[in-house]
Every structure is written in C-alpha cells, then in structure tokens.
C-alpha atoms as a PDB file:
ATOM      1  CA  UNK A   1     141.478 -26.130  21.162  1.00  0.00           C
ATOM      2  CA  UNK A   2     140.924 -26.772  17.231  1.00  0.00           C
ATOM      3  CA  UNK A   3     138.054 -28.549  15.218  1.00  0.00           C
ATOM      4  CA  UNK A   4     140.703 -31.269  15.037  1.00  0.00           C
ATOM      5  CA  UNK A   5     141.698 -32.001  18.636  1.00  0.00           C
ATOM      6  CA  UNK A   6     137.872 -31.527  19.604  1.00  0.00           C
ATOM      7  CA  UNK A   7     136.636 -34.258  16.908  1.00  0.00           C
ATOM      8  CA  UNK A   8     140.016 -36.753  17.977  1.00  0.00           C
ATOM      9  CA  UNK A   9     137.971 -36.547  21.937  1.00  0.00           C
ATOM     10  CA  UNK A  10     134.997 -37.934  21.120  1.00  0.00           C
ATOM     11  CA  UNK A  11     136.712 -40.759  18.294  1.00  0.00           C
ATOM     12  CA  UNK A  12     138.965 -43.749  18.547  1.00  0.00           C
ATOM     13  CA  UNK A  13     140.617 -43.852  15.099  1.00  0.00           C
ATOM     14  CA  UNK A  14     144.214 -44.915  14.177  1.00  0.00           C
ATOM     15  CA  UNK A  15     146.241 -47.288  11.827  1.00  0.00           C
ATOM     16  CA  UNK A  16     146.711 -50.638  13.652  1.00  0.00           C
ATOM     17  CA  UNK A  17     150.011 -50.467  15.714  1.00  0.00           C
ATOM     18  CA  UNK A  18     149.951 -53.943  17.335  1.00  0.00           C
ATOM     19  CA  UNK A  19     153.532 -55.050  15.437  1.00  0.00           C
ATOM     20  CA  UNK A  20     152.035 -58.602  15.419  1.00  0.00           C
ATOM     21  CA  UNK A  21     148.666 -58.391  13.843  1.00  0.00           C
ATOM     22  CA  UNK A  22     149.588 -55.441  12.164  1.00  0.00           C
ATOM     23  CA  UNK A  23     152.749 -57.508   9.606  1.00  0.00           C
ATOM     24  CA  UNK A  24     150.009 -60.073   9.215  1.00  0.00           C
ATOM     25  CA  UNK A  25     147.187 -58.059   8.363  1.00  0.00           C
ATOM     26  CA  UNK A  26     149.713 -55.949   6.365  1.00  0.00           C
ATOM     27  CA  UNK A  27     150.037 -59.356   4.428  1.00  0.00           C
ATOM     28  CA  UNK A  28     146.389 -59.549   3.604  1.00  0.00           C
ATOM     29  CA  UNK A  29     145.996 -56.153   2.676  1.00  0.00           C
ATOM     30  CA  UNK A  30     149.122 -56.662   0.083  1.00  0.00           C
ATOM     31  CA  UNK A  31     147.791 -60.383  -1.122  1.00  0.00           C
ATOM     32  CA  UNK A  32     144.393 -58.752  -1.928  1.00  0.00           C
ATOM     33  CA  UNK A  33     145.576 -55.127  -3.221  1.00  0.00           C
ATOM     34  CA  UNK A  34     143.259 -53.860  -0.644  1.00  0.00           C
ATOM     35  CA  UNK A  35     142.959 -51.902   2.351  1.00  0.00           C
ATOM     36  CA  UNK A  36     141.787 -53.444   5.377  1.00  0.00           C
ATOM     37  CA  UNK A  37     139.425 -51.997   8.071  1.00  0.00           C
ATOM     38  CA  UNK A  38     137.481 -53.026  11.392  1.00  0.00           C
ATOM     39  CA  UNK A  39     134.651 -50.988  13.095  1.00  0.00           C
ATOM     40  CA  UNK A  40     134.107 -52.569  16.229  1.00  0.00           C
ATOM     41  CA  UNK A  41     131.851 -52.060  19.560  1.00  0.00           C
ATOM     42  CA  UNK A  42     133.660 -53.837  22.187  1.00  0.00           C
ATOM     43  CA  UNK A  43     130.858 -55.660  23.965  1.00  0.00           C
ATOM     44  CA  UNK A  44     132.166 -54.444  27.905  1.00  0.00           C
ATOM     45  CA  UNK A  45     130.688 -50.270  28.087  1.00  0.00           C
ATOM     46  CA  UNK A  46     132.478 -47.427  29.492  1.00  0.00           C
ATOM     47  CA  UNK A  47     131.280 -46.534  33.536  1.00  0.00           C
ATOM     48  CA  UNK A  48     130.938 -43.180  33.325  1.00  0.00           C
ATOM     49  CA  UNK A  49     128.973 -43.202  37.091  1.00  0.00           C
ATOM     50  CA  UNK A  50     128.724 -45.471  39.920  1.00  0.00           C
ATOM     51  CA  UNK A  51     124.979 -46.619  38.556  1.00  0.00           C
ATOM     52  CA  UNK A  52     125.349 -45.623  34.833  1.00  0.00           C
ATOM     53  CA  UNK A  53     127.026 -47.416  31.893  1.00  0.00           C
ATOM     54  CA  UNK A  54     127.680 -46.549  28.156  1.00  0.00           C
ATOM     55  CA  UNK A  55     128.350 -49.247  25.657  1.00  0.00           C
ATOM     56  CA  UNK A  56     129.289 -48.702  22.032  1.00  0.00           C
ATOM     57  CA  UNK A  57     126.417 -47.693  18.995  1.00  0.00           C
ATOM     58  CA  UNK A  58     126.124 -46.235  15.865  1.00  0.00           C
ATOM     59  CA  UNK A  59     126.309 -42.393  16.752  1.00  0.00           C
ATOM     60  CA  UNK A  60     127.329 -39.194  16.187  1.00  0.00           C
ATOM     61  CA  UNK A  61     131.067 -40.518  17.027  1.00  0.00           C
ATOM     62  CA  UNK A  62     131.153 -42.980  14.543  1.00  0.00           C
ATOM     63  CA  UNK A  63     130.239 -40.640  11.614  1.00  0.00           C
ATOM     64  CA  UNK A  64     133.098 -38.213  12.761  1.00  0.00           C
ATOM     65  CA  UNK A  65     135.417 -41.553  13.211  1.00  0.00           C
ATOM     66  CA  UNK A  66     134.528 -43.478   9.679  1.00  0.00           C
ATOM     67  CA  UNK A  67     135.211 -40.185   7.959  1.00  0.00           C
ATOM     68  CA  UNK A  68     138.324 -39.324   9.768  1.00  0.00           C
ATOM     69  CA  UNK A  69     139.373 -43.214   8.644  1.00  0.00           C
ATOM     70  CA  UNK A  70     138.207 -42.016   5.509  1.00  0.00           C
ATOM     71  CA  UNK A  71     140.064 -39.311   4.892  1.00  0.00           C
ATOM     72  CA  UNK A  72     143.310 -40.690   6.788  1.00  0.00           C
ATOM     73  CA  UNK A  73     143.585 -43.643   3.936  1.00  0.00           C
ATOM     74  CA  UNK A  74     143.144 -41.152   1.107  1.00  0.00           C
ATOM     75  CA  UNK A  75     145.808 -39.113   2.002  1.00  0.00           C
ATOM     76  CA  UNK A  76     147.906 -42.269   1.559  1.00  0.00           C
ATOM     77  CA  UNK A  77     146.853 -44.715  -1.045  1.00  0.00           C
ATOM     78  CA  UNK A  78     144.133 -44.378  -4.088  1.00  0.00           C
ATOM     79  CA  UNK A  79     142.931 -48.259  -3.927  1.00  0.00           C
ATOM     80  CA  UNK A  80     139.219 -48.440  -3.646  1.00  0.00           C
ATOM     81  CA  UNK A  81     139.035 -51.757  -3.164  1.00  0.00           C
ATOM     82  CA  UNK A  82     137.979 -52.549   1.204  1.00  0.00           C
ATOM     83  CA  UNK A  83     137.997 -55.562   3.458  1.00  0.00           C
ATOM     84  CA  UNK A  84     135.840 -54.563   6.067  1.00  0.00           C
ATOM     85  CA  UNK A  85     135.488 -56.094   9.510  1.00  0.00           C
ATOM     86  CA  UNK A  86     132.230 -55.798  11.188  1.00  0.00           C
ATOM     87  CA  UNK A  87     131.482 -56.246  15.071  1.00  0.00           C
ATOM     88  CA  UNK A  88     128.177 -53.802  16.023  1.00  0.00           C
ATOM     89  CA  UNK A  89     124.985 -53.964  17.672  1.00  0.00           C
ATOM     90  CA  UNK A  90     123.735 -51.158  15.572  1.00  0.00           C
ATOM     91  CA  UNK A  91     121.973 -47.955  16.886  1.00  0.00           C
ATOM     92  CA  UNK A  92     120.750 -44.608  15.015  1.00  0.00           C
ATOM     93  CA  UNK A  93     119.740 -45.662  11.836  1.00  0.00           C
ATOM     94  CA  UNK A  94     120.441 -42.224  10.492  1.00  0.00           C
ATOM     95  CA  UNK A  95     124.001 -43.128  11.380  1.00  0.00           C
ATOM     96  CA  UNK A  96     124.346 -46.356  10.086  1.00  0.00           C
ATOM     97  CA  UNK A  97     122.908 -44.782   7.227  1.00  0.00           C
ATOM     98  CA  UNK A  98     125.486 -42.200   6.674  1.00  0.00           C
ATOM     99  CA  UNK A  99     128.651 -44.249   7.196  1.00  0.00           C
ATOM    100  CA  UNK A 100     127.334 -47.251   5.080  1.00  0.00           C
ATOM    101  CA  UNK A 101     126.652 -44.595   2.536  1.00  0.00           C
ATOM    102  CA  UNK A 102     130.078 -43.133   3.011  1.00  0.00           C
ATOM    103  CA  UNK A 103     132.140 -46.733   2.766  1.00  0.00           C
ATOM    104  CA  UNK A 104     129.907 -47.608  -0.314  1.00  0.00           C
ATOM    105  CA  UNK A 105     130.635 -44.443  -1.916  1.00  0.00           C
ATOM    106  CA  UNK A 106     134.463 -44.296  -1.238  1.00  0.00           C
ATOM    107  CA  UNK A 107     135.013 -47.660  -2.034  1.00  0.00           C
ATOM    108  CA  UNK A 108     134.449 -49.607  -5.518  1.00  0.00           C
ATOM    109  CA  UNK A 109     134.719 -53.299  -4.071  1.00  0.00           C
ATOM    110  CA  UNK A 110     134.045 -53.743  -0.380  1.00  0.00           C
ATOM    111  CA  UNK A 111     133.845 -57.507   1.246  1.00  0.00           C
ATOM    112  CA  UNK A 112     132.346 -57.527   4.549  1.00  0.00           C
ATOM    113  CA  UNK A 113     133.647 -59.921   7.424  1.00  0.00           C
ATOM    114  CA  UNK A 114     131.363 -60.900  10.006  1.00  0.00           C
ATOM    115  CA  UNK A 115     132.697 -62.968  12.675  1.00  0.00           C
ATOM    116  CA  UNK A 116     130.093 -62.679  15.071  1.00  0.00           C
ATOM    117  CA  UNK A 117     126.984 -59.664  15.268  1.00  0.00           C
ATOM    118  CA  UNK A 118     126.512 -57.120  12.776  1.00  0.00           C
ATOM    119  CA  UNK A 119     122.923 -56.267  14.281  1.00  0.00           C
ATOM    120  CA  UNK A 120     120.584 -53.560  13.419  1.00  0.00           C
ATOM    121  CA  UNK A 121     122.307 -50.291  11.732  1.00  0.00           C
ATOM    122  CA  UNK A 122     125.842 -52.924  11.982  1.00  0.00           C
ATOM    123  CA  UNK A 123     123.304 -55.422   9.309  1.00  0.00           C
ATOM    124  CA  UNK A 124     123.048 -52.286   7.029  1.00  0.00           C
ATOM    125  CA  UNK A 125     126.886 -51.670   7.344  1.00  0.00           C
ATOM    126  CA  UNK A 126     127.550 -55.250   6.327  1.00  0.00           C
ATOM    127  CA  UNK A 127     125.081 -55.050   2.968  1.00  0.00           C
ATOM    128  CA  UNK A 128     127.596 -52.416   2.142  1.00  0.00           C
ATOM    129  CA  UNK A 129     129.590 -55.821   0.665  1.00  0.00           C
ATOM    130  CA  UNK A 130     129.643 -56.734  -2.927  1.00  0.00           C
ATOM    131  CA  UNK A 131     130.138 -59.982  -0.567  1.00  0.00           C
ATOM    132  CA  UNK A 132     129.518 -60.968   3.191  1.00  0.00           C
ATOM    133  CA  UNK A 133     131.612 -63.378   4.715  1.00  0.00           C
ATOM    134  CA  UNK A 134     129.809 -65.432   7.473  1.00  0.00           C
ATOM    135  CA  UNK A 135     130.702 -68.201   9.379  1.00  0.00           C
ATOM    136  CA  UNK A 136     128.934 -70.657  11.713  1.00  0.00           C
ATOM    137  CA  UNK A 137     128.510 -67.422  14.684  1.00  0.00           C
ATOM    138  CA  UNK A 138     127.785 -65.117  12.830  1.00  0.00           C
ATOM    139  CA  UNK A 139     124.720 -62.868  13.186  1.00  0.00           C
ATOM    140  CA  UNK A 140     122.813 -60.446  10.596  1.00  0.00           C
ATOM    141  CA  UNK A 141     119.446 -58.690  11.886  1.00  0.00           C
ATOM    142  CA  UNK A 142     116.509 -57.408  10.185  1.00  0.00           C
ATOM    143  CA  UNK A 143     116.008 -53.811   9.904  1.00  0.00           C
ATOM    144  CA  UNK A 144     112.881 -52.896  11.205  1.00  0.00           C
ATOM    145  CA  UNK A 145     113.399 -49.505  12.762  1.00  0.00           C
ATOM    146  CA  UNK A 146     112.109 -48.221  16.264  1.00  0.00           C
ATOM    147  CA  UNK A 147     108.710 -46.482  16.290  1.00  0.00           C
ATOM    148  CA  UNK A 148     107.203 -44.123  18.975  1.00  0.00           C
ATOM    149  CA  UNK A 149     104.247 -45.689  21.156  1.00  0.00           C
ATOM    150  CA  UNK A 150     103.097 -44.104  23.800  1.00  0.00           C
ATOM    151  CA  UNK A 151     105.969 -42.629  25.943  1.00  0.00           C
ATOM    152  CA  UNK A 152     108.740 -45.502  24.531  1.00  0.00           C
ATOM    153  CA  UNK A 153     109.883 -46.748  21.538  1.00  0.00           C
ATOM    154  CA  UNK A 154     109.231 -50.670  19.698  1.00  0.00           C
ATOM    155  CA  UNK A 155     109.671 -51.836  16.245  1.00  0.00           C
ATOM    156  CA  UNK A 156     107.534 -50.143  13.491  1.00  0.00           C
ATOM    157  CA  UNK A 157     106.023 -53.608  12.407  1.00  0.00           C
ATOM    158  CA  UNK A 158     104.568 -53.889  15.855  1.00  0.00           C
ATOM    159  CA  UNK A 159     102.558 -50.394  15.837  1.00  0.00           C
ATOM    160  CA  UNK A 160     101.499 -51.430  12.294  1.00  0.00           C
ATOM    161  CA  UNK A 161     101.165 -55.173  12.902  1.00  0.00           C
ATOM    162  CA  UNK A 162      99.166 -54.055  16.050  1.00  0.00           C
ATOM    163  CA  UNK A 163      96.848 -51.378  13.953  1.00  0.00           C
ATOM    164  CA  UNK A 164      96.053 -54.013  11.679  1.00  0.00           C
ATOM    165  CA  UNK A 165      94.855 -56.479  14.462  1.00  0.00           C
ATOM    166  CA  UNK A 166      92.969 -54.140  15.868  1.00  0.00           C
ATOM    167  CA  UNK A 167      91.372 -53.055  12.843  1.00  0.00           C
ATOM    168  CA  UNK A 168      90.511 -56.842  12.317  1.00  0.00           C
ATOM    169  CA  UNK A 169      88.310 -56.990  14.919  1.00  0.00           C
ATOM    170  CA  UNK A 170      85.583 -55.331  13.448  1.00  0.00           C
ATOM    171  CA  UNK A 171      85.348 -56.839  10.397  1.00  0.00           C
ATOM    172  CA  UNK A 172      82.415 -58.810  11.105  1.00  0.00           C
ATOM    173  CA  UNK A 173      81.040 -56.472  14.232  1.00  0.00           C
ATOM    174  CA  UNK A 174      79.689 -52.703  14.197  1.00  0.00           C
ATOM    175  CA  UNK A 175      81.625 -50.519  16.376  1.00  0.00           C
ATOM    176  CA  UNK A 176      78.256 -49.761  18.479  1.00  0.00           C
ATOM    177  CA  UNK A 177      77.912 -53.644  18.944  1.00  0.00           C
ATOM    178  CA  UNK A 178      81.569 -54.578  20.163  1.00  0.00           C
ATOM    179  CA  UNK A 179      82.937 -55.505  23.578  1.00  0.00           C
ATOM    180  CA  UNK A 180      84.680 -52.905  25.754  1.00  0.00           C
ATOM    181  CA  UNK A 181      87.877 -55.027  24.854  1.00  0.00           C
ATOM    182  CA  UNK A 182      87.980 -53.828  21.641  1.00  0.00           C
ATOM    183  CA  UNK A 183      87.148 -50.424  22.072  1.00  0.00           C
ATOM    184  CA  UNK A 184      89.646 -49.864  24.515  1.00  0.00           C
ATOM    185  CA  UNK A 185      92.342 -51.239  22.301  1.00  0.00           C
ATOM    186  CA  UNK A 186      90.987 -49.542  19.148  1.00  0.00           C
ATOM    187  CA  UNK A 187      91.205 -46.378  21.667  1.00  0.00           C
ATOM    188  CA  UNK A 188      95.049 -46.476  21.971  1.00  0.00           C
ATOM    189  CA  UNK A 189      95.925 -46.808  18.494  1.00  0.00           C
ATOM    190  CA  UNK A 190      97.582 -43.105  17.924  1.00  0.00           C
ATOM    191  CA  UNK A 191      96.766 -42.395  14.149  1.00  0.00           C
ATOM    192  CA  UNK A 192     100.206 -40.510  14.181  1.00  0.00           C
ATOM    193  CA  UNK A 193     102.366 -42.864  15.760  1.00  0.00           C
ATOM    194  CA  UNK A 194     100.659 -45.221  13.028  1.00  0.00           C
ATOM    195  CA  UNK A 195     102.063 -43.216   9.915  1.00  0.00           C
ATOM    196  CA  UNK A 196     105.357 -42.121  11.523  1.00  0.00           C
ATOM    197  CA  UNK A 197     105.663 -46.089  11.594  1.00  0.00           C
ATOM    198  CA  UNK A 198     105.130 -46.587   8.023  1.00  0.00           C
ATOM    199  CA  UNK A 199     107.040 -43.630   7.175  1.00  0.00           C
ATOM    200  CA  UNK A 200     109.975 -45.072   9.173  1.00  0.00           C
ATOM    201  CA  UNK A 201     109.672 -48.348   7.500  1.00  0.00           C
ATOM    202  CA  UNK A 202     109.585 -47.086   4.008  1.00  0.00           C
ATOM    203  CA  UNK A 203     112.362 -44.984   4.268  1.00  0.00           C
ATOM    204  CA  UNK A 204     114.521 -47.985   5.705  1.00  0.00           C
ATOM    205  CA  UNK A 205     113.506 -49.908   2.603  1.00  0.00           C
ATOM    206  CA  UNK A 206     115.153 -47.026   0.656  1.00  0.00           C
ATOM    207  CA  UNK A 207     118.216 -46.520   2.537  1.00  0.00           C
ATOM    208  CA  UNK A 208     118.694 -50.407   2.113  1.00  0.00           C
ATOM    209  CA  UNK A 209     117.760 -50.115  -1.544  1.00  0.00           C
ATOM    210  CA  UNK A 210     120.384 -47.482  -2.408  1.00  0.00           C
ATOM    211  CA  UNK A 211     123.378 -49.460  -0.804  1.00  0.00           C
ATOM    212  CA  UNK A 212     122.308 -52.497  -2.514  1.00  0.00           C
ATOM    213  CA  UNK A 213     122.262 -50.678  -5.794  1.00  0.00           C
ATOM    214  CA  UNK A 214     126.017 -49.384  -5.369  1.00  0.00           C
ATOM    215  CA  UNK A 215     126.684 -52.710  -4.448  1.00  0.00           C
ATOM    216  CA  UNK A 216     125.824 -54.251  -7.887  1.00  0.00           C
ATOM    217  CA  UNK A 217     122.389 -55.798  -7.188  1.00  0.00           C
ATOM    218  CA  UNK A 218     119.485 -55.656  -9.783  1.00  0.00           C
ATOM    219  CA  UNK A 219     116.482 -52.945  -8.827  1.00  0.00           C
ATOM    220  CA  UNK A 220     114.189 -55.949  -8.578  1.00  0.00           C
ATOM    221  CA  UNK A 221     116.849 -57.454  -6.302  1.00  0.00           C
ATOM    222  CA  UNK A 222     116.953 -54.443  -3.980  1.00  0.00           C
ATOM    223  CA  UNK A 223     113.596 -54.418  -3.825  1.00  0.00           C
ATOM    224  CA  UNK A 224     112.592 -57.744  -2.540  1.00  0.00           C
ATOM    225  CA  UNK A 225     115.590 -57.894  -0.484  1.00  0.00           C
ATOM    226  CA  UNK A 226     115.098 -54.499   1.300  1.00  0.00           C
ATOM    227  CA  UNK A 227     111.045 -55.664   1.621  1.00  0.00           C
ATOM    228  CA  UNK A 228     111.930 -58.769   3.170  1.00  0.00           C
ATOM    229  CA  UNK A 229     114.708 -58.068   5.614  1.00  0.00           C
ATOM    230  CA  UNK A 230     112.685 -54.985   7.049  1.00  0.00           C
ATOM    231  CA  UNK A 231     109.189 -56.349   7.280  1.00  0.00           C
ATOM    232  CA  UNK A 232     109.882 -60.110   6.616  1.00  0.00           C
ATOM    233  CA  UNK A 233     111.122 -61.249  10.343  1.00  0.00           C
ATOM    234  CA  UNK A 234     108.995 -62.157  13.672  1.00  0.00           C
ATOM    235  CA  UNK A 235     110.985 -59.646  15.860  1.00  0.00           C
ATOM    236  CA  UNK A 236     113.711 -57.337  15.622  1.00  0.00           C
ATOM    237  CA  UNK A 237     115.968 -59.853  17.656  1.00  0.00           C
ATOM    238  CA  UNK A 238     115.668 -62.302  15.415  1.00  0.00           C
ATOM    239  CA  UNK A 239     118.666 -64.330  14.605  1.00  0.00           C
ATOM    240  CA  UNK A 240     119.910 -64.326  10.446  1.00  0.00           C
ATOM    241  CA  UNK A 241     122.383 -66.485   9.806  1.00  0.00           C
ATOM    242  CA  UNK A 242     124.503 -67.222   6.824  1.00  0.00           C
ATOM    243  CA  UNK A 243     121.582 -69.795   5.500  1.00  0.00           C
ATOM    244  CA  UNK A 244     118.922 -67.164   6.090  1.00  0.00           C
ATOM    245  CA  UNK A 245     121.199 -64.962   5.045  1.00  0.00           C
ATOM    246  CA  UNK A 246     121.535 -66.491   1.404  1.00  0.00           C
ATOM    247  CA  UNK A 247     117.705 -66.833   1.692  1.00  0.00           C
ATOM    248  CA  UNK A 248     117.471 -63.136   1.424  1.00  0.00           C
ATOM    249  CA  UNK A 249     119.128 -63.035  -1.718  1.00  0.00           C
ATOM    250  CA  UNK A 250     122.308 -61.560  -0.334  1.00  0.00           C
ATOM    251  CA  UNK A 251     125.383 -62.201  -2.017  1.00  0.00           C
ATOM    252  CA  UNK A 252     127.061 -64.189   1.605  1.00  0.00           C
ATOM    253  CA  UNK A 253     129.779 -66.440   0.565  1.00  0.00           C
ATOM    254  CA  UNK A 254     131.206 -69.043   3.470  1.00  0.00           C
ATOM    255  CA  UNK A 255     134.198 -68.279   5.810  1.00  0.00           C
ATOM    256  CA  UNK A 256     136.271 -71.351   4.353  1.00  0.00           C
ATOM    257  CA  UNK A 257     136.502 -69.073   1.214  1.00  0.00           C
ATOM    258  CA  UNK A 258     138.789 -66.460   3.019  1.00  0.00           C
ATOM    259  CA  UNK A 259     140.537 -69.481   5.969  1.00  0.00           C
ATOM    260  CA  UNK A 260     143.115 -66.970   6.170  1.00  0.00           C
ATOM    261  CA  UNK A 261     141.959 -63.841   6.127  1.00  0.00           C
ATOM    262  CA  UNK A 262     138.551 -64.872   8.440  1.00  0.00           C
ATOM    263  CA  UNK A 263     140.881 -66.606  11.165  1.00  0.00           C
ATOM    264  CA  UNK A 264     143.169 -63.268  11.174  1.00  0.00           C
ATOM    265  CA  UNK A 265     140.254 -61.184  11.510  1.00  0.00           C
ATOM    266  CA  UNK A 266     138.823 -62.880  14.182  1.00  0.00           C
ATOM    267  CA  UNK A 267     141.931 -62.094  15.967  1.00  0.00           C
ATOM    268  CA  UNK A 268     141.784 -59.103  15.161  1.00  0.00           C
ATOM    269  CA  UNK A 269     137.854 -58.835  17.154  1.00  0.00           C
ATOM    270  CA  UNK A 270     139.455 -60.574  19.372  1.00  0.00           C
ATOM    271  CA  UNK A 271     141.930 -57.698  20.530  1.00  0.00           C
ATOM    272  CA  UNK A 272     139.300 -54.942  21.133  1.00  0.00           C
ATOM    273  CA  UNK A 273     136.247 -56.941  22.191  1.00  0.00           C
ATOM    274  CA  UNK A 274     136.287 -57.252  25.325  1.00  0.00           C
ATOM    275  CA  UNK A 275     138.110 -53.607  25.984  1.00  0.00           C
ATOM    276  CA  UNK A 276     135.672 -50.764  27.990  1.00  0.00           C
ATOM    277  CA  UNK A 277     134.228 -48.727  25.901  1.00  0.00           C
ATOM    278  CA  UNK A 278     131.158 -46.178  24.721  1.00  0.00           C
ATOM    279  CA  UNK A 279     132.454 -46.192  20.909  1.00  0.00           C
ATOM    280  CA  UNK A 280     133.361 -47.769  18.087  1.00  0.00           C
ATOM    281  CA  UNK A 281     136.903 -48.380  17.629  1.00  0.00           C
ATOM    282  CA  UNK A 282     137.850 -47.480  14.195  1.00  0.00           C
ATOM    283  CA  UNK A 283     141.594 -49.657  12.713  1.00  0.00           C
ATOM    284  CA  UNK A 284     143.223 -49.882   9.697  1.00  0.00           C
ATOM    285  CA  UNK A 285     145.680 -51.450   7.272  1.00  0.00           C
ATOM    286  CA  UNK A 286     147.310 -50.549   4.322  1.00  0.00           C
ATOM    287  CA  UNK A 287     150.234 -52.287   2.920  1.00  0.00           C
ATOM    288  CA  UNK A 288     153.347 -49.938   1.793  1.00  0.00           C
ATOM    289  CA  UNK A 289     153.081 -51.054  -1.576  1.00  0.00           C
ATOM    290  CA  UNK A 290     149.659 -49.473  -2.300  1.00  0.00           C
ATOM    291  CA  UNK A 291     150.719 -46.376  -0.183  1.00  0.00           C
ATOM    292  CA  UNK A 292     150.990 -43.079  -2.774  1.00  0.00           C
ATOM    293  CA  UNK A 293     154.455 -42.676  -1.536  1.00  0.00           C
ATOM    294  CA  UNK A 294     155.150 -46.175  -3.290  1.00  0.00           C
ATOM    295  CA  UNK A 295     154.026 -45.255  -6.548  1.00  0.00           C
ATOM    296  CA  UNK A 296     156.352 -42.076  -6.770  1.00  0.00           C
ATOM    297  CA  UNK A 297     159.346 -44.179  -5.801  1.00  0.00           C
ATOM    298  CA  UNK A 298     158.306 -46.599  -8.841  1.00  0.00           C
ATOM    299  CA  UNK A 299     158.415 -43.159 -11.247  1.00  0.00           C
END
C-alpha cells in the first residue's frame, strides 16, 4: 500500500458531491471569486468498542486532511481568496497551530463562518479570518492551553492563578508561623509544572500573534488581543460570543452581512453534524470558472 492510500485511511477529504448543496455553494464560490471550505467535527463520535468512543479533534488527521485539501485546490485553481466554515471543539494546540498556519499562509483573504462552536484550537482556526462571521449561536473560546498537575491535565491559568494564591498567603505571615493549611498547599505547588505553565501560555500568545499578523492586524493589536483571549477569561469553557467577540478587538462582522452565504452554510453543518465520526470532515467548493482549466480555455 502507498504513502497515498495510507494517508486517504486515516482522512475524510473530498470536493462536495451532494448535487444540491454543491450548485448552490458552487454559486457562492463564483459570486465571491472564492473557494469555499468547511472543517467540521460532527458532534456524534465513532464506537470503536462496546465501552469506548472517539469523537472528532484537532489531530494528527486533520494536518494530513487540511493539507491534502490544500494541495487538491491548487492543482485546480490559483485564487487565494477562502470562505471558510468552522464547526470544532478544538484539541492539540500544536495542531490547530499548524493548519491555521497552513490556511493563513495559502490563502491571501480568508473569512471565517461560524455557525455554532469554534472552541479551543477551532477559536485559533477562526482568527485565521481577515473577518469572522458570527451569528446569535455562535461560540469562540479563549485559548488558555492545558497544563500538567499532578497526574492530569487543567488550564495553565489555574496552575499559575493557583501559585499565585498560594504565594499570597504569606505575605503578611513567616513560613515558620503559618497554619498547616498553608503549608500543605504551598507543598503541592510543583515548581516545574509552574514554568511549563507559563511556558505554555506564552507560546500560545505567539502562535495567536503570528496569525493575527498575516491576517492584517497592527503588532499592538496582536498583542493585546492574543494577551486577553489567553489569560483574560474565568475558565476555559467560557462562552465568547460575537459581542465579546468584538470586545476583543477581533475584526467579527454580523451574519446578516453574508444572509446568503451564512444560511447556506449552515446547511451545509447541517449535513455532517450529526454523522459518527472520530475526524474532521474536510469539503470543498470551487466554481468552474476559477478552475485552471478555465483560464486555458479563455487563451
């Protein structure tokens, strides 16, 4: 078996073939000069035991998927200009990180459509947009990465936050003179676990940083932004909607902008959402005219 067929097992990439909602989304792509993409995690997982289920995250398949999408639209059109439909509950942030990167780079003008949860590592795959489209359901997250404590895994601001607290409580009492309380707590803080923490959240602010800069937004811009959405938010669940959103300083434009376009592509969610799955499914559109074939029959 070939590099090919092995990487095609473990992906779920191919041009929309739904005749239906592909002629209309055909029609977008064509009215916008664009092509047209979705990356979504259906929300049902794939039983792959009688106890044990997989559902879809940002992984090793998705980097092999995104850049076989990637090089599949090449090979047929030179437009660099990407609606992108978004529809993840995140996962590896060094994944996220590489196909945000990769969409950013490819692509000169991407808007991002978010009918309902780009969480996590899907939040950094929707700041890949010169604009995000949101609409009254839809869900960014902040990006505070996981951290090791103890033999699990919680958000970095929480082993930092915690650190801090600690480290509070003897501010106005000598170690020799405090409660057993404190001690014991002060006892569990892992100096290590501390700076990987840190580390992690530092080098999220700079992965955020560099898409936002590709995207167009001013280095003081990135900066606050990437500060904010990483160590600005209570928990890592919390909700950001399109007015937080805005808040931020992204550029998020309403879903009445785009009535078209945002009720086709929540049809378009609406085909592979509820489908069993452990990946992303990968779709897209390109409309003839932009295909490279096109342009030599114009010559």
């Amino acid at each position: 078996m070939g590099t090919a067929d092995s990487i095609n097992k473990i992906i779920d990439v191919n041009e929309e073939d739904d005749p239906t909602l592909s002629e209309k989304l055909t029609e977008i792509s064509k009215k916008h000069d664009a092509v047209l993409m979705a990356c979504i995690a259906p929300y049902v997982g794939l039983k792959i035991s009688p106890t044990k289920t997989v559902n879809a995250q940002m992984g090793l398949s998705e980097e092999f998927a995104v850049e076989t999408a990637i090089n599949q639209i090449q090979a047929k059109t030179d437009v660099r200009k990407l609606l992108l439909l978004v529809n993840s509950p995140g996962g590896l942030v060094q994944s996220s990180y590489k196909v945000a990167r990769a969409l950013r780079k490819t692509f000169k003008e991407i808007i991002v459509f978010v009918p309902h949860i780009a969480a996590s590592g899907g939040t950094l795959l929707a700041l890949t947009g010169n604009r995000i489209v949101m609409g009254m359901m839809s869900q960014l997250s902040p990006l505070d990465p996981q951290a090791k404590s103890g033999d699990g895994a919680v958000s970095a601001n929480s082993v930092v936050d915690a650190h801090q607290f600690v480290t509070r409580l003897f501010d106005d009492i000598a170690v020799e003179d405090a409660p057993y309380s404190y001690k014991a707590l002060a006892d569990k803080c892992d100096g290590v676990d501390i700076r990987d923490a840190l580390a992690s959240l530092s080098l999220m602010e700079e992965y955020i940083r560099e898409i936002l800069e590709d995207c167009g937004y001013s280095k003081e811009k990135c900066k606050k932004i990437s500060n904010r959405i990483v160590r600005g938010f209570k928990t890592h669940d919390e909700v950001i909607n399109i007015d937080k959103a805005k808040k931020l300083g992204l550029n998020v434009i309403p879903h009445s902008d785009f009535p078209t376009e945002w009720k086709l592509f929540r049809e378009w969610l609406a085909k592979y959402m509820l489908q069993s799955a452990d990946k992303h499914v990968i779709r897209f559109v390109i409309s003839e005219n932009l295909t490279k074939q096109s342009e030599l029959n114009k010559k």
